[in-house]
Protein backbone atom coordinates (compact mmCIF):
# COMPACT_ATOMS: atom_id res chain seq x y z
CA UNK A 1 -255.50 -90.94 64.31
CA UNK A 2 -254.56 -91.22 68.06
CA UNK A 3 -257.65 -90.39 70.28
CA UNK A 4 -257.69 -87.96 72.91
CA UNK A 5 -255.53 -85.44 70.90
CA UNK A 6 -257.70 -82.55 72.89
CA UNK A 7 -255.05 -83.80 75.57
CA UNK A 8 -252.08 -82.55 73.51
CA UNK A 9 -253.79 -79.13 73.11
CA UNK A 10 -255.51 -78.61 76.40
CA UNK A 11 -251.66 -78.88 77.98
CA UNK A 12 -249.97 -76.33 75.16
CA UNK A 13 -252.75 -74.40 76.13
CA UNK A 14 -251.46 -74.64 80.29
CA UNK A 15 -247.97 -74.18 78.85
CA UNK A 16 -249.09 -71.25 77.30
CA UNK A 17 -246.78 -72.47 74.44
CA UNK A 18 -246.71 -70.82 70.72
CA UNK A 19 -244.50 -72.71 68.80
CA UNK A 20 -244.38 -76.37 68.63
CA UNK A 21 -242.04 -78.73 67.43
CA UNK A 22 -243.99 -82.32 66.22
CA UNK A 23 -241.90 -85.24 66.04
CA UNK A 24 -243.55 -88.66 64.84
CA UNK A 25 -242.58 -92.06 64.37
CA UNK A 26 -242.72 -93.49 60.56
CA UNK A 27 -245.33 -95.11 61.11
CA UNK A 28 -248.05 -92.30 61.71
CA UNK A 29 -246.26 -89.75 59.13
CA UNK A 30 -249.04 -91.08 56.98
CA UNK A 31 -251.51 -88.52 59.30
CA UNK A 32 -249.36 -85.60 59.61
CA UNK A 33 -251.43 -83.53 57.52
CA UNK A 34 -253.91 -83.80 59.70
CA UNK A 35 -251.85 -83.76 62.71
CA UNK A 36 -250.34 -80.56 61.54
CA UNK A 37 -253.73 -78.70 60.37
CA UNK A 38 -255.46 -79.52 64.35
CA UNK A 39 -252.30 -78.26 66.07
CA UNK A 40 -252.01 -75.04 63.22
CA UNK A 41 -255.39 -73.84 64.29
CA UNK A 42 -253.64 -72.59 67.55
CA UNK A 43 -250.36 -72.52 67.42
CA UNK A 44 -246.87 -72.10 64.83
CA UNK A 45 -246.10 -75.76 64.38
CA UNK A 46 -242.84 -77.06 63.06
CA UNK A 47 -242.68 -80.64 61.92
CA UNK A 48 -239.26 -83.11 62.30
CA UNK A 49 -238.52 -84.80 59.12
CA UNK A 50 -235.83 -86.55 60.47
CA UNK A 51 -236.38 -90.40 61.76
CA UNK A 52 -235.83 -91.17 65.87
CA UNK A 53 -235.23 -93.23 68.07
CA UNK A 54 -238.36 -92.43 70.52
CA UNK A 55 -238.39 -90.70 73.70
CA UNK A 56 -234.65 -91.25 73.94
CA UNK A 57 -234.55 -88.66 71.10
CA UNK A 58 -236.05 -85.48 70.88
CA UNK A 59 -233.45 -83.81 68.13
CA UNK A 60 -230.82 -81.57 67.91
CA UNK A 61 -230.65 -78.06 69.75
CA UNK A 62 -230.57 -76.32 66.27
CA UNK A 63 -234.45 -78.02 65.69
CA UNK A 64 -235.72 -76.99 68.90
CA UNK A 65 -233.66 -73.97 70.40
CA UNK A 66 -236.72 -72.05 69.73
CA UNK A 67 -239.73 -73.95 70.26
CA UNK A 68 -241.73 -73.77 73.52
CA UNK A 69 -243.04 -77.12 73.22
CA UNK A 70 -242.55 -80.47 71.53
CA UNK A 71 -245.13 -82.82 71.15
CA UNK A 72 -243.98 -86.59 70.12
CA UNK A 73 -246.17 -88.83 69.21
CA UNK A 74 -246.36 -92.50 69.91
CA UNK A 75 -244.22 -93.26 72.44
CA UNK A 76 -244.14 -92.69 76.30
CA UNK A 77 -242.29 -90.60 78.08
CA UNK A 78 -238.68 -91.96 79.52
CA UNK A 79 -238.70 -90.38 83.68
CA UNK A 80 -235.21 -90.27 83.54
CA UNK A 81 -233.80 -87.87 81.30
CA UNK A 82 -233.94 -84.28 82.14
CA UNK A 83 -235.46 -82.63 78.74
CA UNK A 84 -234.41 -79.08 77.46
CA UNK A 85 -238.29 -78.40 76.51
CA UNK A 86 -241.41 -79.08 77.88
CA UNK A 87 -242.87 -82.37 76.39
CA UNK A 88 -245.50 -84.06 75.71
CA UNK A 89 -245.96 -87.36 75.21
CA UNK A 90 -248.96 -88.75 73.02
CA UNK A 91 -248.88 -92.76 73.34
CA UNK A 92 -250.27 -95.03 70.94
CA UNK A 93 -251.93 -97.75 71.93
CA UNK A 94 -253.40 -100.77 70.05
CA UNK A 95 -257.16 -100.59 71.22
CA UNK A 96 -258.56 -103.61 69.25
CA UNK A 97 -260.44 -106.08 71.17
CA UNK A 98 -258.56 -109.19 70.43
CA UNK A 99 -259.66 -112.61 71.47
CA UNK A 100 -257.30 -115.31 72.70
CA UNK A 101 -257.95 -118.62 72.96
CA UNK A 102 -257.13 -121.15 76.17
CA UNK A 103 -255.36 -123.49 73.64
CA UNK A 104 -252.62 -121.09 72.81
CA UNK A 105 -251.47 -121.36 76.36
CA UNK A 106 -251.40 -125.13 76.16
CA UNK A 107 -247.51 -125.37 75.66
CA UNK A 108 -246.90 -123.40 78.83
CA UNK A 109 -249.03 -125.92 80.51
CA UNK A 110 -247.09 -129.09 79.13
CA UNK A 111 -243.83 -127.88 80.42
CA UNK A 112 -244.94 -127.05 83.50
CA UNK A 113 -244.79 -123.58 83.50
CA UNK A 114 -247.33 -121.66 86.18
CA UNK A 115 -245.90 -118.79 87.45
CA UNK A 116 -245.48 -116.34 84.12
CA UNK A 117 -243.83 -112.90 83.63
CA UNK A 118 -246.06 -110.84 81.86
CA UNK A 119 -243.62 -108.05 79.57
CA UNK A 120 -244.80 -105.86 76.69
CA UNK A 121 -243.65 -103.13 74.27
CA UNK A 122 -245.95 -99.78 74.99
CA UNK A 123 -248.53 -100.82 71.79
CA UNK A 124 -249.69 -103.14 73.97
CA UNK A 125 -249.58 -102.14 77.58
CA UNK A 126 -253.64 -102.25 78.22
CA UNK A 127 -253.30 -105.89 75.80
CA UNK A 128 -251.35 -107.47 78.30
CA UNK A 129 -253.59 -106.19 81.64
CA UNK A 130 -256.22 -108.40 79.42
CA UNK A 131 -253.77 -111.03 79.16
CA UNK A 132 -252.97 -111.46 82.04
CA UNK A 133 -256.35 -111.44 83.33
CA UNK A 134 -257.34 -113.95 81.15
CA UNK A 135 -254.19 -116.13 82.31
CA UNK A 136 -254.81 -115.91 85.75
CA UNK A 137 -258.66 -117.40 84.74
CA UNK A 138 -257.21 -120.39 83.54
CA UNK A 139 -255.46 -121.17 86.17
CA UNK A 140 -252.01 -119.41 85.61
CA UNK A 141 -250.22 -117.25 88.43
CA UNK A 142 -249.09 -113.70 86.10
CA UNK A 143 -246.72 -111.50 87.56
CA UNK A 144 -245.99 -108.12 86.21
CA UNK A 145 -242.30 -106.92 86.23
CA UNK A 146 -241.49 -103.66 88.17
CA UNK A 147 -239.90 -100.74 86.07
CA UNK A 148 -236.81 -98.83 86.83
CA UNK A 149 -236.47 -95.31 86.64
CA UNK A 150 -236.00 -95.25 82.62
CA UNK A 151 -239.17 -97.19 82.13
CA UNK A 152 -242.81 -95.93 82.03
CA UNK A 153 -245.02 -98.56 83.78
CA UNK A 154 -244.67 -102.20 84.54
CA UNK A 155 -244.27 -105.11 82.40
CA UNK A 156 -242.83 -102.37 79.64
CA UNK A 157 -240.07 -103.28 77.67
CA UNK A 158 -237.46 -101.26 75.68
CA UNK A 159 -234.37 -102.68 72.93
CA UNK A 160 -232.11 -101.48 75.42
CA UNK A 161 -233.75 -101.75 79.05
CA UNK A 162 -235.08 -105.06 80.32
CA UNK A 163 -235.80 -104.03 84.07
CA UNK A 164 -239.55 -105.23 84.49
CA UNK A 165 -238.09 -108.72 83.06
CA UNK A 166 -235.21 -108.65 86.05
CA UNK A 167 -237.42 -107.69 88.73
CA UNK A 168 -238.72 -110.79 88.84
CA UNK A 169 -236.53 -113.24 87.31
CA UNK A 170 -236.31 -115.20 90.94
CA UNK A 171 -240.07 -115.35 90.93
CA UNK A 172 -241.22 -116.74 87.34
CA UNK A 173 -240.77 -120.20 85.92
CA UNK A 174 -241.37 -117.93 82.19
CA UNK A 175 -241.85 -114.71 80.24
CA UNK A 176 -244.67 -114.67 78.12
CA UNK A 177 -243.61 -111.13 76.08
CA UNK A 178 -247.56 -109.69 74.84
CA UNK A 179 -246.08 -107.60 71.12
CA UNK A 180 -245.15 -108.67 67.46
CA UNK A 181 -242.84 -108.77 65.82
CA UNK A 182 -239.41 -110.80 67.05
CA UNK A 183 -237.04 -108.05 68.96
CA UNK A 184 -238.13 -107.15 72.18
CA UNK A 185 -238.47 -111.25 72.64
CA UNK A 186 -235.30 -111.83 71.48
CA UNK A 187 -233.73 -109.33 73.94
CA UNK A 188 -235.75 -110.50 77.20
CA UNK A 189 -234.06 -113.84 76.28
CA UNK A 190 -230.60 -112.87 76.16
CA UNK A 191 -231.62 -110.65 78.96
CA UNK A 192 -232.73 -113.64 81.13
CA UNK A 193 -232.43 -117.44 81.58
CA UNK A 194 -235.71 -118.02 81.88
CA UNK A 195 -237.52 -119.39 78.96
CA UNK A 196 -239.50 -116.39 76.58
CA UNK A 197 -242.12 -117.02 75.01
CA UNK A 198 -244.09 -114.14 72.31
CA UNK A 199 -247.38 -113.79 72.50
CA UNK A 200 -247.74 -112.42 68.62
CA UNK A 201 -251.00 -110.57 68.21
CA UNK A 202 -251.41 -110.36 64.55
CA UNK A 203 -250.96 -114.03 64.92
CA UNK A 204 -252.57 -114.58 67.97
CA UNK A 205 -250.17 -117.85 68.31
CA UNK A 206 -247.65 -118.51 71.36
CA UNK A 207 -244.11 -118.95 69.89
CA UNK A 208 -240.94 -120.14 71.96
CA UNK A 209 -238.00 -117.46 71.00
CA UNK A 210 -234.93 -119.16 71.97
CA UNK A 211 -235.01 -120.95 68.28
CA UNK A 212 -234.73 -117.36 67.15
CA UNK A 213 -232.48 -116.02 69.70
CA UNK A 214 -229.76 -119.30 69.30
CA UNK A 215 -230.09 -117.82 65.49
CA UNK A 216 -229.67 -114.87 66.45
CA UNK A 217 -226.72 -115.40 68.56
CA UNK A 218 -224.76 -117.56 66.21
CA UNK A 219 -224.94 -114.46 63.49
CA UNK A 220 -223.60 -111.93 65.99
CA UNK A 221 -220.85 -114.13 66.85
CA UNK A 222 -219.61 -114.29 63.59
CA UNK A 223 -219.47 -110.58 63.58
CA UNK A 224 -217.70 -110.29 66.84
CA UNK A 225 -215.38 -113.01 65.59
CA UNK A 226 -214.29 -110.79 62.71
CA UNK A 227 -213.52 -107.46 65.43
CA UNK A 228 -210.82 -110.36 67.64
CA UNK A 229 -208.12 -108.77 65.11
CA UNK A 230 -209.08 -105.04 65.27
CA UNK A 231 -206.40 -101.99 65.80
CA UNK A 232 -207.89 -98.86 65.81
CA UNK A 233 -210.94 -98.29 67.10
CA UNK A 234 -213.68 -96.10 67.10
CA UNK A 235 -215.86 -95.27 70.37
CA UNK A 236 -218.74 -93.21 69.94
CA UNK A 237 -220.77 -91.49 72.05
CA UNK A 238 -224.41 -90.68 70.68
CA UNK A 239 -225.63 -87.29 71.37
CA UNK A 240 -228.89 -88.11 72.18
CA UNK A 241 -230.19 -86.82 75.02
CA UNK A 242 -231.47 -90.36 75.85
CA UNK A 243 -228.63 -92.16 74.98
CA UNK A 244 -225.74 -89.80 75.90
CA UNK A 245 -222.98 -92.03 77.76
CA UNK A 246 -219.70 -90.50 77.60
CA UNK A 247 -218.53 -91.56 80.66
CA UNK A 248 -219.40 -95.36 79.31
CA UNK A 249 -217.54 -94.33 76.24
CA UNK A 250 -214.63 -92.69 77.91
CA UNK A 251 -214.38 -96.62 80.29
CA UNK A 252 -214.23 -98.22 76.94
CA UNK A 253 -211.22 -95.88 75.56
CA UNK A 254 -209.35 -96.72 78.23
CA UNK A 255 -210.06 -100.19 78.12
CA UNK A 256 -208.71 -100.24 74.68
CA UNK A 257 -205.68 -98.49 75.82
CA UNK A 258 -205.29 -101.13 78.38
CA UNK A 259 -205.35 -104.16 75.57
CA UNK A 260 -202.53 -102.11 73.55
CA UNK A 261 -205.23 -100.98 71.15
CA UNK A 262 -205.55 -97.23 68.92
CA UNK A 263 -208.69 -96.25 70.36
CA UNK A 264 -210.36 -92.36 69.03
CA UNK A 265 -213.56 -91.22 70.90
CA UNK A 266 -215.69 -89.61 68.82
CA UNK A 267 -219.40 -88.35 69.37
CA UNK A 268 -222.30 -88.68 66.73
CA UNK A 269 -226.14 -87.74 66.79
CA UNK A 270 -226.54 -89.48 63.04
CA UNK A 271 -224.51 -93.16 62.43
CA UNK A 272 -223.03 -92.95 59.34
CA UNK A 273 -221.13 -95.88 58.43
CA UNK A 274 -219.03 -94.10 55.68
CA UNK A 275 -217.81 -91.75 58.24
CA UNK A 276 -216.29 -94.70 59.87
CA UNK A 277 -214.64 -95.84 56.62
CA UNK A 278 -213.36 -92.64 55.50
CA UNK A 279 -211.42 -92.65 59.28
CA UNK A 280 -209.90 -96.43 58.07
CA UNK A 281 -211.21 -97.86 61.60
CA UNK A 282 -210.98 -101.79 62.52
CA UNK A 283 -213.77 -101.71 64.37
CA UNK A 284 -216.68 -99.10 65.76
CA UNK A 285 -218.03 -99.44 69.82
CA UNK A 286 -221.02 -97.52 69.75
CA UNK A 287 -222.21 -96.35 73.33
CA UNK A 288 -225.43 -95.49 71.90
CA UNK A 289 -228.48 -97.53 70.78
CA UNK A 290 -227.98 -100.81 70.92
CA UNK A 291 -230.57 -101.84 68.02
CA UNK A 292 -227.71 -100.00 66.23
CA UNK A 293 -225.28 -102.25 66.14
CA UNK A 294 -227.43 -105.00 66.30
CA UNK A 295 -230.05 -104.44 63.48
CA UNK A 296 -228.30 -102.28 61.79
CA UNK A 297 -224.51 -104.00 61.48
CA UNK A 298 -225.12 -105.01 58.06
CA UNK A 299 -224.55 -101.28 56.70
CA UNK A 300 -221.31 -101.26 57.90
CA UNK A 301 -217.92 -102.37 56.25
CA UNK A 302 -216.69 -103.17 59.85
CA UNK A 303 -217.47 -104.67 62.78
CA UNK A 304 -219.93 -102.35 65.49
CA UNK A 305 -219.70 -103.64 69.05
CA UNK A 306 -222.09 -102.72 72.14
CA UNK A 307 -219.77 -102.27 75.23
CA UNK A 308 -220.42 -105.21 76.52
CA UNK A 309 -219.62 -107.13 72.96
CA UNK A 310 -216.62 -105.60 72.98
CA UNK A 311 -215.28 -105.94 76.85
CA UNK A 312 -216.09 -109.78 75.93
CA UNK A 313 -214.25 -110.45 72.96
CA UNK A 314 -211.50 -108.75 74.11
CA UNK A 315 -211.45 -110.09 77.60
CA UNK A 316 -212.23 -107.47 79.79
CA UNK A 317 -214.99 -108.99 81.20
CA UNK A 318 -215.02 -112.69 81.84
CA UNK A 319 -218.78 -113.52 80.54
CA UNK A 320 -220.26 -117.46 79.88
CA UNK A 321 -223.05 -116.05 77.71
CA UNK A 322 -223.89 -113.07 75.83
CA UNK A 323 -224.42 -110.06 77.75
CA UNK A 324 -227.13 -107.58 76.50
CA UNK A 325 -226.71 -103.97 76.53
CA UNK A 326 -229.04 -102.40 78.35
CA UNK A 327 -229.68 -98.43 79.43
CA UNK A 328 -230.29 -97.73 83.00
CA UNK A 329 -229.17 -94.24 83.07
CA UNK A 330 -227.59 -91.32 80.71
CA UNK A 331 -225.19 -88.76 81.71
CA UNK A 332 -226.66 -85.27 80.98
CA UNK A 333 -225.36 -83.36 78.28
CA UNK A 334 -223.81 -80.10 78.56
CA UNK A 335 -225.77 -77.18 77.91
């Protein structure tokens, strides 16, 4: 159960709200019954079956035309994006008191490394102030990325924005990235030069990512290789309200026009990959997620570009390395 859920109805209460739309992540649907029943004591409260993305994705307008309110839990709010409803934001935040040793920072140490980028992904935003107190004790210099206008607070990380880590690429010798699991590592790599490093805390182990993220990179590049002989293509433009780029998607259809391609924008809120066979495409550029075409590529009988993926292998853009596609901004969607 996330604490301070008086929060949540103390400010429906200031709203003055009646009818609430819940959304939650997969991972707490396991409470909604009790979510549900605390919120039902005051108020009509409708609850979103569907899976999303985060605070990049509140719905559809059909699901909450006629709510006052919606109330997503565990994740934080994106400043950016100009939401149709009133929200509020209930962040989850790992609260164990977890004890790292000096020794795990040994490596960092034996290559030299002082100066360290601290990153995390919002679990563990008050894990990494500890970190990086307890760096700094040992004798490392921590320095904690500054956000753009997408992100939350510093030192957060998203799949698609990598700001905090670019802030002060010119300033760190290495990223230590405080989360588990491998994909918001793996991202801050390809999003910097620097050495990353994850500081797993179910493991409570240091591990180097670029093993992962060469691994990584030789998989996509098969991918890509197979797109080099595509036709028609398909650009979409997710209808999310956080991930909304049609004028990014409309660049990339006349890209494709440029190279003598058959491109067809299309928009989407739910990837399908059958819709994509049934329209006999080459190859799919999707505008939207990028943890969509990048975890998810496997589902699909084609190849599924980011923008930048695609302006590479078909020379657009002139790029030495992989380029990583991050969100900075969203254009709004009509109402």
């Amino acid at each position: 159960m996330i604490k301070n859920f008086d929060d949540v109805m103390d400010r429906l209460q200031e709203l003055n709200a009646k009818k609430v739309l819940l959304q939650l992540p997969d991972g707490l649907k396991p409470h909604v019954f009790e979510y549900f029943n605390r919120l039902s004591e005051k108020y009509t409260v409708v609850v979103s079956s569907d899976p999303f993305y985060g605070a990049c994705d509140i719905s559809t307008p059909d699901v909450y035309r006629d709510v006052d309110c919606i109330v997503q839990l565990g994740h934080s709010e994106i400043p950016n994006i100009k939401y149709p409803k009133p929200m509020i934001f209930m962040e989850y935040r790992v609260e164990k008191n977890i004890t790292i040793e000096e020794s795990v920072f040994q490596q960092l140490r034996d290559r030299g490394f002082r100066k360290i980028g601290l990153l995390c992904s919002i679990q563990y935003i008050d894990q990494m102030q500890k970190v990086g107190a307890f760096m700094q004790s040992i004798g490392f210099e921590v320095i904690v990325g500054k956000q753009d206008n997408r992100m939350k607070y510093p030192g957060q990380v998203l799949g698609c924005n990598f700001s905090a880590a670019h802030s002060i690429s010119s300033e760190v010798d290495a990223y230590v990235v405080v989360s588990t699991g491998k994909f918001h590592a793996i991202g801050a790599q390809l999003a910097s030069s620097k050495d990353v490093f994850i500081l797993d805390m179910h493991e409570r182990r240091l591990n180097e990512i670029r093993p992962e993220t060469d691994k990584f990179l030789r998989r996509r590049y098969a991918k890509l290789s197979k797109a080099r002989d595509a036709r028609k293509i398909c650009v979409v433009a997710d209808t999310k309200i956080g991930q909304y780029r049609i004028r990014l998607a409309n660049k990339i259809v006349e890209q494709a026009k440029a190279q003598g391609l058959e491109p067809v924008l299309l928009t989407a809120n739910d990837v399908r990959p059958s819709d994509y066979e049934n329209m006999r495409c080459d190859a799919v550029v999707f505008t939207g997620c990028p943890r969509v075409s990048l975890d998810e590529s496997d589902k699909f009988p084609m190849p599924i570009l980011t923008p930048p993926e695609f302006q590479q292998i078909f020379g657009i853009k002139e790029n030495s390395h992989y380029v990583m596609d991050e969100i900075v901004a969203v254009d709004e969607i009509p109402s």
